[in-house]
C-alpha atoms as a PDB file:
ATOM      1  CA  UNK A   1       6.876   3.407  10.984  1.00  0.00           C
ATOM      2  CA  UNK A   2       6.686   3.233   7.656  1.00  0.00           C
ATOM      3  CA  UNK A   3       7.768   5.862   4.713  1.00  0.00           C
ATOM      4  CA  UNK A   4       7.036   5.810   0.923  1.00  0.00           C
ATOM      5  CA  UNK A   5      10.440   7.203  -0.897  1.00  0.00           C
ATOM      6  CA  UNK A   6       9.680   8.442  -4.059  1.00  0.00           C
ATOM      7  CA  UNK A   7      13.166   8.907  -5.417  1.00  0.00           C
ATOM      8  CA  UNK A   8      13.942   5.199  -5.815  1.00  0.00           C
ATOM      9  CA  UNK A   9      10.513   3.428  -5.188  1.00  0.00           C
ATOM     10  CA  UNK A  10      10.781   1.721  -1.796  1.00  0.00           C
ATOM     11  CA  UNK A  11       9.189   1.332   1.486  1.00  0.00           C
ATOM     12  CA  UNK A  12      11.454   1.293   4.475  1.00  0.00           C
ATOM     13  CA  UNK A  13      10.190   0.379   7.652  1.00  0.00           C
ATOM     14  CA  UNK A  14      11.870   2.050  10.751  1.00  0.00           C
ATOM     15  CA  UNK A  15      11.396  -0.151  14.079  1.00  0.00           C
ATOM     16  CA  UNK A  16      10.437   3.190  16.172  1.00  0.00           C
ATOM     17  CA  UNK A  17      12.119   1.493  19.750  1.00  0.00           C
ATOM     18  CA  UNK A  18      15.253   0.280  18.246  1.00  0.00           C
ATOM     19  CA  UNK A  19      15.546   3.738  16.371  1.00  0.00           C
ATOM     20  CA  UNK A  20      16.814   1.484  13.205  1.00  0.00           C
ATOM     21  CA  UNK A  21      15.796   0.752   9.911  1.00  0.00           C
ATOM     22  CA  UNK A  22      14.757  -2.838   9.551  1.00  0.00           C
ATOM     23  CA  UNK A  23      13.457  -3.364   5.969  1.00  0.00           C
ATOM     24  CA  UNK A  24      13.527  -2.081   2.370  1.00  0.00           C
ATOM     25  CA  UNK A  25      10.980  -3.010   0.038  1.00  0.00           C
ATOM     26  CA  UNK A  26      10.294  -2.132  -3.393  1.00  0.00           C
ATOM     27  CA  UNK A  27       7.126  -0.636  -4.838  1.00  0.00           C
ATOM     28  CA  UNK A  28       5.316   1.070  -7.631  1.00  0.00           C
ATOM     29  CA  UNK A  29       6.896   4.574  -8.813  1.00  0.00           C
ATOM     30  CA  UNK A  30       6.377   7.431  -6.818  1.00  0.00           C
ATOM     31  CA  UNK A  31       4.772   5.881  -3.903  1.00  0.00           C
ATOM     32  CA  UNK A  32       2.430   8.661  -2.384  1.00  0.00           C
ATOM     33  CA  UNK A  33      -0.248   7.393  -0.251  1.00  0.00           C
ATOM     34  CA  UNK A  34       0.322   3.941   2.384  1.00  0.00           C
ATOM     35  CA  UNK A  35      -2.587   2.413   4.546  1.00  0.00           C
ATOM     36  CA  UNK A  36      -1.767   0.626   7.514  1.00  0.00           C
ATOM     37  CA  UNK A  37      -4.472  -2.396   8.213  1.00  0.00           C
ATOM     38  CA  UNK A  38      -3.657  -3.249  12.329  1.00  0.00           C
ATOM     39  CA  UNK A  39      -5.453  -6.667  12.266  1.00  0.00           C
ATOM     40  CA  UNK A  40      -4.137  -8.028   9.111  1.00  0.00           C
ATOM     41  CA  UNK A  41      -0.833  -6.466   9.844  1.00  0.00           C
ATOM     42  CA  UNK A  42      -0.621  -4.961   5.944  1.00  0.00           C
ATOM     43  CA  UNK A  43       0.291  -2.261   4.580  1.00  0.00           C
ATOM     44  CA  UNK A  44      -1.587  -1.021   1.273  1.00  0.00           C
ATOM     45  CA  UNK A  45       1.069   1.503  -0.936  1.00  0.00           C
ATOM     46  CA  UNK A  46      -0.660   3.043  -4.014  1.00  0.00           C
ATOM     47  CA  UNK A  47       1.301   5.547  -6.111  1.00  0.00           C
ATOM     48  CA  UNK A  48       0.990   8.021  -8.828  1.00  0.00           C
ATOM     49  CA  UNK A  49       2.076   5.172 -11.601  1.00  0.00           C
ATOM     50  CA  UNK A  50      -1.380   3.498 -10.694  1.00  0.00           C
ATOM     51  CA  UNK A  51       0.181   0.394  -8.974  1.00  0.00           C
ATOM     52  CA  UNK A  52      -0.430  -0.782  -5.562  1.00  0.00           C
ATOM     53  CA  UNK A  53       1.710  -3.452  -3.287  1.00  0.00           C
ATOM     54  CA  UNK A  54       0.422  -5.318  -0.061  1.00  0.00           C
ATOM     55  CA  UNK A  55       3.121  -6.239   1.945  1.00  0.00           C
ATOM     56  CA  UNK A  56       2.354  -7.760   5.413  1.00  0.00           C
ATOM     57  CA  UNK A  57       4.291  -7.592   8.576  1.00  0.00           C
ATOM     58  CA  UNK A  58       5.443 -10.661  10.138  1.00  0.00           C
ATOM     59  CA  UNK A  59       8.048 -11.524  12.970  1.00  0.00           C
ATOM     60  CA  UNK A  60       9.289  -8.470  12.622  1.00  0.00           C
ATOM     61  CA  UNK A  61       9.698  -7.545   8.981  1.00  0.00           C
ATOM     62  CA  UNK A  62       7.892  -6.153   6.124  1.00  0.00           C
ATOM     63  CA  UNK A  63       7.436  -8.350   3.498  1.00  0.00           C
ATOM     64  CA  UNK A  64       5.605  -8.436  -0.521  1.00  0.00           C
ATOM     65  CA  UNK A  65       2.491  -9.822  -0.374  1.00  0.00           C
ATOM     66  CA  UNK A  66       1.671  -8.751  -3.900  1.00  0.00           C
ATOM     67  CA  UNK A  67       1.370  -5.868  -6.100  1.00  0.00           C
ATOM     68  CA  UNK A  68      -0.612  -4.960  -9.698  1.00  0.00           C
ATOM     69  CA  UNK A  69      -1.044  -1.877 -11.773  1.00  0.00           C
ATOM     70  CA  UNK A  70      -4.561  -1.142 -10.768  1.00  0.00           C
ATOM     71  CA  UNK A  71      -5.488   1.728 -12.701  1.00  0.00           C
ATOM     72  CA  UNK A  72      -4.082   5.677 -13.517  1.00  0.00           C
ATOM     73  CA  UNK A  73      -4.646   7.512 -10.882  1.00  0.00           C
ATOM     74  CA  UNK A  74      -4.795   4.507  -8.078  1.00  0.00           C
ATOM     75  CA  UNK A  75      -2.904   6.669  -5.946  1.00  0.00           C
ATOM     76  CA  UNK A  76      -5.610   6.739  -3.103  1.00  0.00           C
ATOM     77  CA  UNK A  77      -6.369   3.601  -0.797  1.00  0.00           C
ATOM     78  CA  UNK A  78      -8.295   3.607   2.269  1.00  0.00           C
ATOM     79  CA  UNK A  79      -8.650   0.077   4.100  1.00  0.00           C
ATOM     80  CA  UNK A  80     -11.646  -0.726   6.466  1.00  0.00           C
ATOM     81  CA  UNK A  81      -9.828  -2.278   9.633  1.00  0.00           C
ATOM     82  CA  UNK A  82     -13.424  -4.233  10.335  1.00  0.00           C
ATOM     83  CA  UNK A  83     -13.539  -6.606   7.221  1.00  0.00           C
ATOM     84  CA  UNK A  84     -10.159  -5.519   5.573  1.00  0.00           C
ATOM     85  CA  UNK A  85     -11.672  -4.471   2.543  1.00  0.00           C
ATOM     86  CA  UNK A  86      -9.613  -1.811   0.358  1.00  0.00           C
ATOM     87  CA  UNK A  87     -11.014   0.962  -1.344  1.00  0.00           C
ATOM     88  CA  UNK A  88      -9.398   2.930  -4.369  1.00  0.00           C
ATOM     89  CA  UNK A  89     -11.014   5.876  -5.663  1.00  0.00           C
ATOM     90  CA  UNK A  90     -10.400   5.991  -9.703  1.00  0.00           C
ATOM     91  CA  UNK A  91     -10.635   9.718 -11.403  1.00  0.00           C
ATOM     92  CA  UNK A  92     -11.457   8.003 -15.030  1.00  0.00           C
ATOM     93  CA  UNK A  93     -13.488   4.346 -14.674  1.00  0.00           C
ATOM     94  CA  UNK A  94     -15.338   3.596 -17.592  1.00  0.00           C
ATOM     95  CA  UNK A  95     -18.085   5.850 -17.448  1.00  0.00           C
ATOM     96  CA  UNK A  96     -16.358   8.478 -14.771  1.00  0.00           C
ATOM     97  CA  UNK A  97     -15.424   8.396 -11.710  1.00  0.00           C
ATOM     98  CA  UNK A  98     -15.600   5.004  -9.591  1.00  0.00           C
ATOM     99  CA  UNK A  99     -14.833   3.570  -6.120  1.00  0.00           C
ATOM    100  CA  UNK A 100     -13.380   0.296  -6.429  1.00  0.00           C
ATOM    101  CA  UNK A 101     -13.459  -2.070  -3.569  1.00  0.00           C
ATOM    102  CA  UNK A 102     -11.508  -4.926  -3.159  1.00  0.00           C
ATOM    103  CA  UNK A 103     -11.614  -7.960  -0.583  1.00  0.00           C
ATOM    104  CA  UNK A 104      -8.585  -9.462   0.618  1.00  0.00           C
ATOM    105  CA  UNK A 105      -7.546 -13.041  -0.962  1.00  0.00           C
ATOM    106  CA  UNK A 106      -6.052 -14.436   1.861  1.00  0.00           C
END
């Protein structure tokens, strides 16, 4: 499980069987919104402050992948499990609203 603490910008991830936390990661301010992608075991974090961090799950922990200020009001991700493409709605693009869609590097 994973939960977004806004108080002191982290992720922790709680192993659910073992009832115990296993990692703390930090992220942008006042995380708000996480997307979990099952086949490329990542997590997508977008907060109010407009930046987003991967981090990936491997051998049991949660680790950084990367993170970037995307944009104000980045706060919304949705990823597409099929091609593991992640989509950000942006209130204010250049000329209004926008849906930015991004493709995974690696």
């Amino acid at each position: 499980m994973y939960v977004g603490c806004e108080d002191n910008a982290t992720l922790v991830t709680v192993d659910l069987t073992k009832h115990a936390v296993t990692d703390h990661n930090s992220v942008g301010e006042t995380p708000d919104v996480l997307a979990w992608d099952p086949g490329a075991q990542r997590v997508y974090v977008a907060t109010e402050s407009g930046w987003v961090s991967v981090l990936e799950r491997r051998a049991g922990h949660t680790t950084p992948a990367g993170a970037g200020r995307l944009a104000d009001g980045a706060h919304i991700v949705v990823v597409d499990p099929a091609d593991h493409h992640s989509y950000f709605p942006i209130a204010a693009g250049t000329s209004g609203p926008a849906l930015w869609e991004f493709e995974p590097t690696a």
